[in-house]
N, C-alpha and C. Protein backbone atom coordinates (compact mmCIF):
# COMPACT_ATOMS: atom_id res chain seq x y z
N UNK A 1 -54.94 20.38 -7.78
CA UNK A 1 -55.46 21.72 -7.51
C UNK A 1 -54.48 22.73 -8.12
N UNK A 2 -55.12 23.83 -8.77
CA UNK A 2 -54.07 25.10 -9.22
C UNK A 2 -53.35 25.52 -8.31
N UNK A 3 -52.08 25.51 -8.51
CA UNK A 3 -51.21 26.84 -7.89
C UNK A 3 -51.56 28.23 -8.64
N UNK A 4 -50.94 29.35 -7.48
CA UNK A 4 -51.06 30.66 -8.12
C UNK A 4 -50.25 30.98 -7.03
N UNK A 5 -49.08 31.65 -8.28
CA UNK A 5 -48.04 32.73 -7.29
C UNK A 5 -48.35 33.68 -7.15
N UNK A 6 -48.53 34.41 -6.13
CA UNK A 6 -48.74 35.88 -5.12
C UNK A 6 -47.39 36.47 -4.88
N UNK A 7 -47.30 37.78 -5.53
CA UNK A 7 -46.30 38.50 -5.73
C UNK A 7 -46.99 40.09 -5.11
N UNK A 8 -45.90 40.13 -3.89
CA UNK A 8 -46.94 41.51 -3.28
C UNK A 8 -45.74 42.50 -3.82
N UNK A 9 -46.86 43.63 -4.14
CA UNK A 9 -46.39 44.36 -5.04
C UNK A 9 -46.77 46.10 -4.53
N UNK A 10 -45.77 46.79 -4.77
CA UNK A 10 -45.35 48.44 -4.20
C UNK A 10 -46.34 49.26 -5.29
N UNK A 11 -47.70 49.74 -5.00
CA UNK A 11 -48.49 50.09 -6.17
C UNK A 11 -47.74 51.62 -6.24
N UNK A 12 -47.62 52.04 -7.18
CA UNK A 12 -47.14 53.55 -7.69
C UNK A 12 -47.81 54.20 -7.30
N UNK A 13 -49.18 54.28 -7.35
CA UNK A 13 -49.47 55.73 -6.84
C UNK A 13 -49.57 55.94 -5.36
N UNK A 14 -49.11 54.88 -4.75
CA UNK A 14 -49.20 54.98 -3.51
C UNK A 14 -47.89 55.91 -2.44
N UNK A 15 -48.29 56.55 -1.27
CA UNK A 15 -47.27 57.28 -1.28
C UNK A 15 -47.08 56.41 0.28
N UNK A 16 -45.52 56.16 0.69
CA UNK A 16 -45.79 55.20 1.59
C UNK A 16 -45.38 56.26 3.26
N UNK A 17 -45.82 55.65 3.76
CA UNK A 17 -45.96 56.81 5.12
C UNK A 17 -45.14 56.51 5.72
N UNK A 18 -44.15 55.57 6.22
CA UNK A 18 -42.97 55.67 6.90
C UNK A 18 -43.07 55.17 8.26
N UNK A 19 -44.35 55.30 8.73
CA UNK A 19 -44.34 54.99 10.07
C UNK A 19 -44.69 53.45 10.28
N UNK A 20 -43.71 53.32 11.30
CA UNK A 20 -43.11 51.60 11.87
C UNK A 20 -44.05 51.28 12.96
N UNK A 21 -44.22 50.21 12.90
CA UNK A 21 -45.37 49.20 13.80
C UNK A 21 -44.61 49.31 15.04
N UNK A 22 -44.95 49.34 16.50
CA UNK A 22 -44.48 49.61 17.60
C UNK A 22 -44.44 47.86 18.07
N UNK A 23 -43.51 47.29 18.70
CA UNK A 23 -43.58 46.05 18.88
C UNK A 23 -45.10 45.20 19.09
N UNK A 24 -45.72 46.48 20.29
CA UNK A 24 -47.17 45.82 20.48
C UNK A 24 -47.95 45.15 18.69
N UNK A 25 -47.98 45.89 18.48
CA UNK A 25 -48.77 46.06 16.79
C UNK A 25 -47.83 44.80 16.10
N UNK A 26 -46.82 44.97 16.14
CA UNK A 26 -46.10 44.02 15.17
C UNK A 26 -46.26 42.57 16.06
N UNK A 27 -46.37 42.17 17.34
CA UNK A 27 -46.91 41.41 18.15
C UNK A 27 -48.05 40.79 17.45
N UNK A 28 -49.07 41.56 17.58
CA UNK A 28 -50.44 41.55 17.06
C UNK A 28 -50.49 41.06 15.70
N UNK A 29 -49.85 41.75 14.43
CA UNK A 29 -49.71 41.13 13.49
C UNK A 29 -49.18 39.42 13.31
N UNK A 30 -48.15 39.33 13.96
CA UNK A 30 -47.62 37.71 13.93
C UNK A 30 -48.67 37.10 14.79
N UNK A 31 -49.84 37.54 15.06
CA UNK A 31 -50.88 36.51 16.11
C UNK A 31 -51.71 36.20 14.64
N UNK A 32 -52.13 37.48 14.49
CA UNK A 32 -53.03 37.55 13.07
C UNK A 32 -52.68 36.59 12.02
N UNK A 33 -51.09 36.72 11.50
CA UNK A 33 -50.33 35.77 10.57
C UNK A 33 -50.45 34.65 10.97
N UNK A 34 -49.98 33.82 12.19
CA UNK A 34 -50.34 32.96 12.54
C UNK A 34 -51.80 32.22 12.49
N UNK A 35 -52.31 32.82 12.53
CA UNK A 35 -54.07 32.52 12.34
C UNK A 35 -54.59 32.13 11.69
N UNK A 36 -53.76 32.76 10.29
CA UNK A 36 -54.51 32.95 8.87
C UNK A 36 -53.26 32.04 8.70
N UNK A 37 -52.00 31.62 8.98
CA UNK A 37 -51.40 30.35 8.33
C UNK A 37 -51.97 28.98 8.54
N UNK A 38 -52.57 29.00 9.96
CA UNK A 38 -53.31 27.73 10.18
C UNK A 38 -54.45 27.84 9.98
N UNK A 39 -54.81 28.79 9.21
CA UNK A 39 -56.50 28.60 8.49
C UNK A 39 -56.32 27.56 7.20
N UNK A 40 -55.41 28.45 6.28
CA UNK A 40 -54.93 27.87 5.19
C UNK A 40 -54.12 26.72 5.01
N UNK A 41 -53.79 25.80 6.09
CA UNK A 41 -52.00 25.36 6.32
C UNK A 41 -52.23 24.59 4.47
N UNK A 42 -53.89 24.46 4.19
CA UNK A 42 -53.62 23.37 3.53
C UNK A 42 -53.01 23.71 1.56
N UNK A 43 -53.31 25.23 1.84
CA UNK A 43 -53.50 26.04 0.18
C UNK A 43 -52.23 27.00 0.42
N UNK A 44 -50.99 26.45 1.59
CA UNK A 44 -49.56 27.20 1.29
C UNK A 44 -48.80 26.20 1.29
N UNK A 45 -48.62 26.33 0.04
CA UNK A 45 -47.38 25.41 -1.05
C UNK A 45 -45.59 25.80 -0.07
N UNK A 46 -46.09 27.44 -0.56
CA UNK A 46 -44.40 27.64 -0.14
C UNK A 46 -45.02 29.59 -0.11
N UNK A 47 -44.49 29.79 1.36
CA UNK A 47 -44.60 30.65 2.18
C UNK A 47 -43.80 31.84 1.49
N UNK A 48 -42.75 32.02 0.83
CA UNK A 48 -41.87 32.58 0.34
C UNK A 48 -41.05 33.34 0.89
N UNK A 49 -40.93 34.74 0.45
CA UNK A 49 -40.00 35.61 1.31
C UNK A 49 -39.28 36.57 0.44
N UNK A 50 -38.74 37.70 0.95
CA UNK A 50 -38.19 38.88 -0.07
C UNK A 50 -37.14 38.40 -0.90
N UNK A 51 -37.28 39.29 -1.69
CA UNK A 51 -36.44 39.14 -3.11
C UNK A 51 -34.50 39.64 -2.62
N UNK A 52 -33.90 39.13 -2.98
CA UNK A 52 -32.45 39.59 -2.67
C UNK A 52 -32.05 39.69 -4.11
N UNK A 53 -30.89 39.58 -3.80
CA UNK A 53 -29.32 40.25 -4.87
C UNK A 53 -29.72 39.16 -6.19
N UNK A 54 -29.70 39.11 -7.58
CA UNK A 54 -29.76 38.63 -8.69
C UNK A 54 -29.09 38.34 -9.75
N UNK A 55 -28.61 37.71 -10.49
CA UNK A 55 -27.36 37.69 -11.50
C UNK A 55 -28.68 37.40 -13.14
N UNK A 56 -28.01 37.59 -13.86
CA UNK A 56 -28.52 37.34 -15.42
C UNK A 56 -28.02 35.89 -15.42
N UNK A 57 -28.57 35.16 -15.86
CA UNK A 57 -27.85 34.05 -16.03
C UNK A 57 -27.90 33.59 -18.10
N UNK A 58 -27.00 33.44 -18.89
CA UNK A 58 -27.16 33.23 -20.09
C UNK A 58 -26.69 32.18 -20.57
N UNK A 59 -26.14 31.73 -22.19
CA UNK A 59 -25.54 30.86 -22.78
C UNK A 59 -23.74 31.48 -22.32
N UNK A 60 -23.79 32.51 -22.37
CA UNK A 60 -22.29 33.04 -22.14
C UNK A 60 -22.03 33.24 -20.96
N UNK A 61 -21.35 34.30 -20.62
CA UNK A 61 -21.05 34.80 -19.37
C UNK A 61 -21.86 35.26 -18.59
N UNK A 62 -21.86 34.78 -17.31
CA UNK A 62 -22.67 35.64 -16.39
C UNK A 62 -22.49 37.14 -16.24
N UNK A 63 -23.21 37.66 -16.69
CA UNK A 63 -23.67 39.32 -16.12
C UNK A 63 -24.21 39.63 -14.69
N UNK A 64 -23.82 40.84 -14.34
CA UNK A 64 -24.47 41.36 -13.33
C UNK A 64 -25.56 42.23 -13.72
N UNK A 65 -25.79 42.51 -14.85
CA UNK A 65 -27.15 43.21 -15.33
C UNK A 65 -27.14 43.53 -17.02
N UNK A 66 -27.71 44.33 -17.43
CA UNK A 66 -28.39 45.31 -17.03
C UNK A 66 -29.90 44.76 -15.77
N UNK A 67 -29.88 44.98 -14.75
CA UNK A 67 -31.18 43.65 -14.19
C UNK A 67 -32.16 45.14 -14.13
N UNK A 68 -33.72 44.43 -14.37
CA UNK A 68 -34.90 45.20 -13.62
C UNK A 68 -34.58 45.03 -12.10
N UNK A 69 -34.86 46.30 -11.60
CA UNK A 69 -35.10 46.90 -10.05
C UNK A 69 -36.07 46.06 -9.78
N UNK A 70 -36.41 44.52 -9.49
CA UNK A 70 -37.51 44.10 -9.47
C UNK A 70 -37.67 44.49 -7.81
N UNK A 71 -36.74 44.24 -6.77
CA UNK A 71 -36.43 44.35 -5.71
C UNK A 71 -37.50 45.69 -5.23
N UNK A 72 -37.70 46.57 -5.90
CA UNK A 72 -38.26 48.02 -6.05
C UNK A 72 -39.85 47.82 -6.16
N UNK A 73 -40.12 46.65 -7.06
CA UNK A 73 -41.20 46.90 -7.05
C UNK A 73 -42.48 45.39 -6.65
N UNK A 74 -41.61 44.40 -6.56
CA UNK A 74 -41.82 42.91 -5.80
C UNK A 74 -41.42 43.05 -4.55
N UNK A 75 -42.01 43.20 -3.41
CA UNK A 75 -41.61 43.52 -1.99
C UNK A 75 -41.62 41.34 -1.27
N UNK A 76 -42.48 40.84 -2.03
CA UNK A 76 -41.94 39.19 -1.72
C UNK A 76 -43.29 38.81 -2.11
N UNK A 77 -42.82 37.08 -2.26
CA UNK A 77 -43.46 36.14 -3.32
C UNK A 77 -44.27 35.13 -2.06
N UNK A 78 -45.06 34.42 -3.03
CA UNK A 78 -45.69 33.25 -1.61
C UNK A 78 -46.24 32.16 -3.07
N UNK A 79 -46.17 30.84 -2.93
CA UNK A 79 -47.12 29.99 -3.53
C UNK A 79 -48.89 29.61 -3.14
N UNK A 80 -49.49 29.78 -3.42
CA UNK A 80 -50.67 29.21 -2.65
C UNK A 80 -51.15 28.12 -3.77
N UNK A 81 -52.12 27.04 -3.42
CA UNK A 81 -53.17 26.04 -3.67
C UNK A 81 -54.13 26.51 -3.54
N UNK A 82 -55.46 26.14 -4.82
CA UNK A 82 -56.29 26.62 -4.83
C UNK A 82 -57.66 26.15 -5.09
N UNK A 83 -58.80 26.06 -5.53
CA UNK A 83 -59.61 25.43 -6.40
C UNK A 83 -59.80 26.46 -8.25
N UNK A 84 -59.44 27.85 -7.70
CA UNK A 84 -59.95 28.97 -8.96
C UNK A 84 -58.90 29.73 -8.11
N UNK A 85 -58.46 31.01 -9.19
CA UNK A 85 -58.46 32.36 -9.20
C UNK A 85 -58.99 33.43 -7.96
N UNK A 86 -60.07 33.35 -8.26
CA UNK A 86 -61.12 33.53 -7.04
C UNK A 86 -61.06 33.55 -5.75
N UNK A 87 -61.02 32.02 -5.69
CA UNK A 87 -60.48 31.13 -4.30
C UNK A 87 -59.07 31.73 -3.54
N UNK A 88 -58.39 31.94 -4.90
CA UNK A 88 -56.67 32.10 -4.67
C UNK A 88 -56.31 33.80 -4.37
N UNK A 89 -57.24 34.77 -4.49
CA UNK A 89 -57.64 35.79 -4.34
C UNK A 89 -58.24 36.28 -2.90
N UNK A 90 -59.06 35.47 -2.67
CA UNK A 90 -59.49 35.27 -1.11
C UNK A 90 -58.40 35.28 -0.66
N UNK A 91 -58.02 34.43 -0.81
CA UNK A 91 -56.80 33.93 0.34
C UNK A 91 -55.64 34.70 0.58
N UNK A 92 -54.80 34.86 -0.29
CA UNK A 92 -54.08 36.45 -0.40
C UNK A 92 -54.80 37.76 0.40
N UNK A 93 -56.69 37.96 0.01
CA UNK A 93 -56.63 39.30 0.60
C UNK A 93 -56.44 38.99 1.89
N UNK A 94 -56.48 37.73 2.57
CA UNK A 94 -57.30 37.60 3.71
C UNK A 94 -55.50 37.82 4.98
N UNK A 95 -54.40 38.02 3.98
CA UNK A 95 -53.36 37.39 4.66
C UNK A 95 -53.01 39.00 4.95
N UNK A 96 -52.99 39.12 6.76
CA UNK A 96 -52.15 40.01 7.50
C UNK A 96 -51.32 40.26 7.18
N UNK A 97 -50.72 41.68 7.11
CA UNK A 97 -49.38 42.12 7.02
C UNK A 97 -48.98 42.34 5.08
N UNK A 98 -49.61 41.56 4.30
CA UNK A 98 -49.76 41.33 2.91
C UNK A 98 -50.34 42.27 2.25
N UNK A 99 -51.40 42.26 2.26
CA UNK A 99 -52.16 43.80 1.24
C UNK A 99 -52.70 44.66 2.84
N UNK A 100 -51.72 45.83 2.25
CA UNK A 100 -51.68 47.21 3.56
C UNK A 100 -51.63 48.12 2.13
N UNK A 101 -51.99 49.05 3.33
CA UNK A 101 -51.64 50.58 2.25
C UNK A 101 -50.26 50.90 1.58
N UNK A 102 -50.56 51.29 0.34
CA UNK A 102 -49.34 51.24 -0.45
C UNK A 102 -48.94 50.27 -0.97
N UNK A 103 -49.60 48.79 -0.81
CA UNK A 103 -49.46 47.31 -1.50
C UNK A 103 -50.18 46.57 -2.15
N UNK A 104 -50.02 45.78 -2.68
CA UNK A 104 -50.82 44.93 -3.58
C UNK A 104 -50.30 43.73 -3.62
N UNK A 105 -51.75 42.69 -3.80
CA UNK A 105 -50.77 41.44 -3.98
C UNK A 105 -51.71 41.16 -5.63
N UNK A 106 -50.76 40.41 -6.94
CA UNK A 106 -51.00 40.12 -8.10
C UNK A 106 -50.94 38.57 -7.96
N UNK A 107 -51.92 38.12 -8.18
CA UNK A 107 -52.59 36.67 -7.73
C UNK A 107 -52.45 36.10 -9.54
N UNK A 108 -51.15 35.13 -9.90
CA UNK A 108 -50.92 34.62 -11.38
C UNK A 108 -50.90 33.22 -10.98
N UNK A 109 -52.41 32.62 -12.01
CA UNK A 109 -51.87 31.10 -12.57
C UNK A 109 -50.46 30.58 -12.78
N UNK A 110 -50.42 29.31 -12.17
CA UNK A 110 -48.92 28.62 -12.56
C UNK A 110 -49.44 27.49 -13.60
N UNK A 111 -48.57 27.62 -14.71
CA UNK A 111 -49.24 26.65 -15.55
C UNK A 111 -48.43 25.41 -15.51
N UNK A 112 -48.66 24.51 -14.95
CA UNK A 112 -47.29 23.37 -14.99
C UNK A 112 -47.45 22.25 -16.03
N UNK A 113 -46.62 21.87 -16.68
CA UNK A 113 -46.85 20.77 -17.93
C UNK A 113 -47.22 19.65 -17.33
N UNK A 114 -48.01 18.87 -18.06
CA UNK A 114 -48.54 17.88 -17.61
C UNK A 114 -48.42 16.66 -18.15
């Protein structure tokens, strides 16, 4: 079955409102998440999680940059299993807490050699 990495993503024109989920709500959300993880258990590869600190890595010396701000604009990654695109699209919109206002998730084929 295809993989496709889900990379939720900070859309630009979005302006983000600031206001924080009150425990109740954020409660509610991890019921929701939970829900939708054991809907899917079978099409999450690897759950992922935010992006941290990064190095260049080359033939020479390691650099600390020049790096893209990816951190800025990748808010965190997830693997899913799929049958299509489509399929792998569903599943992403369907995930709590994931596509909210001001976010996006970009649903990319993994092409693995075979």
């Amino acid at each position: 079955m295809p993989k496709y990495l889900c990379l939720q993503r900070n859309l630009a024109s979005a302006t983000p409102s600031g206001d924080k989920p009150s425990p109740a709500q954020m409660q509610a959300m991890y019921a929701k998440f939970n829900d939708w993880r054991e809907k899917f258990q079978t099409n999450l590869v690897d759950l992922g999680g935010r992006l941290g600190a990064g190095r260049i890595a080359t033939a020479g010396p390691t650099t600390d940059g020049p790096l893209v701000e990816v951190k800025e604009l990748v808010g965190g990654y997830m693997i899913i299993s799929a049958d299509s695109l489509e399929a792998a699209l569903g599943i992403a919109r369907e995930c709590p807490g994931l596509v909210r206002p001001g976010s996006g998730v970009e649903v990319i084929e993994i092409h693995s050699p075979q």
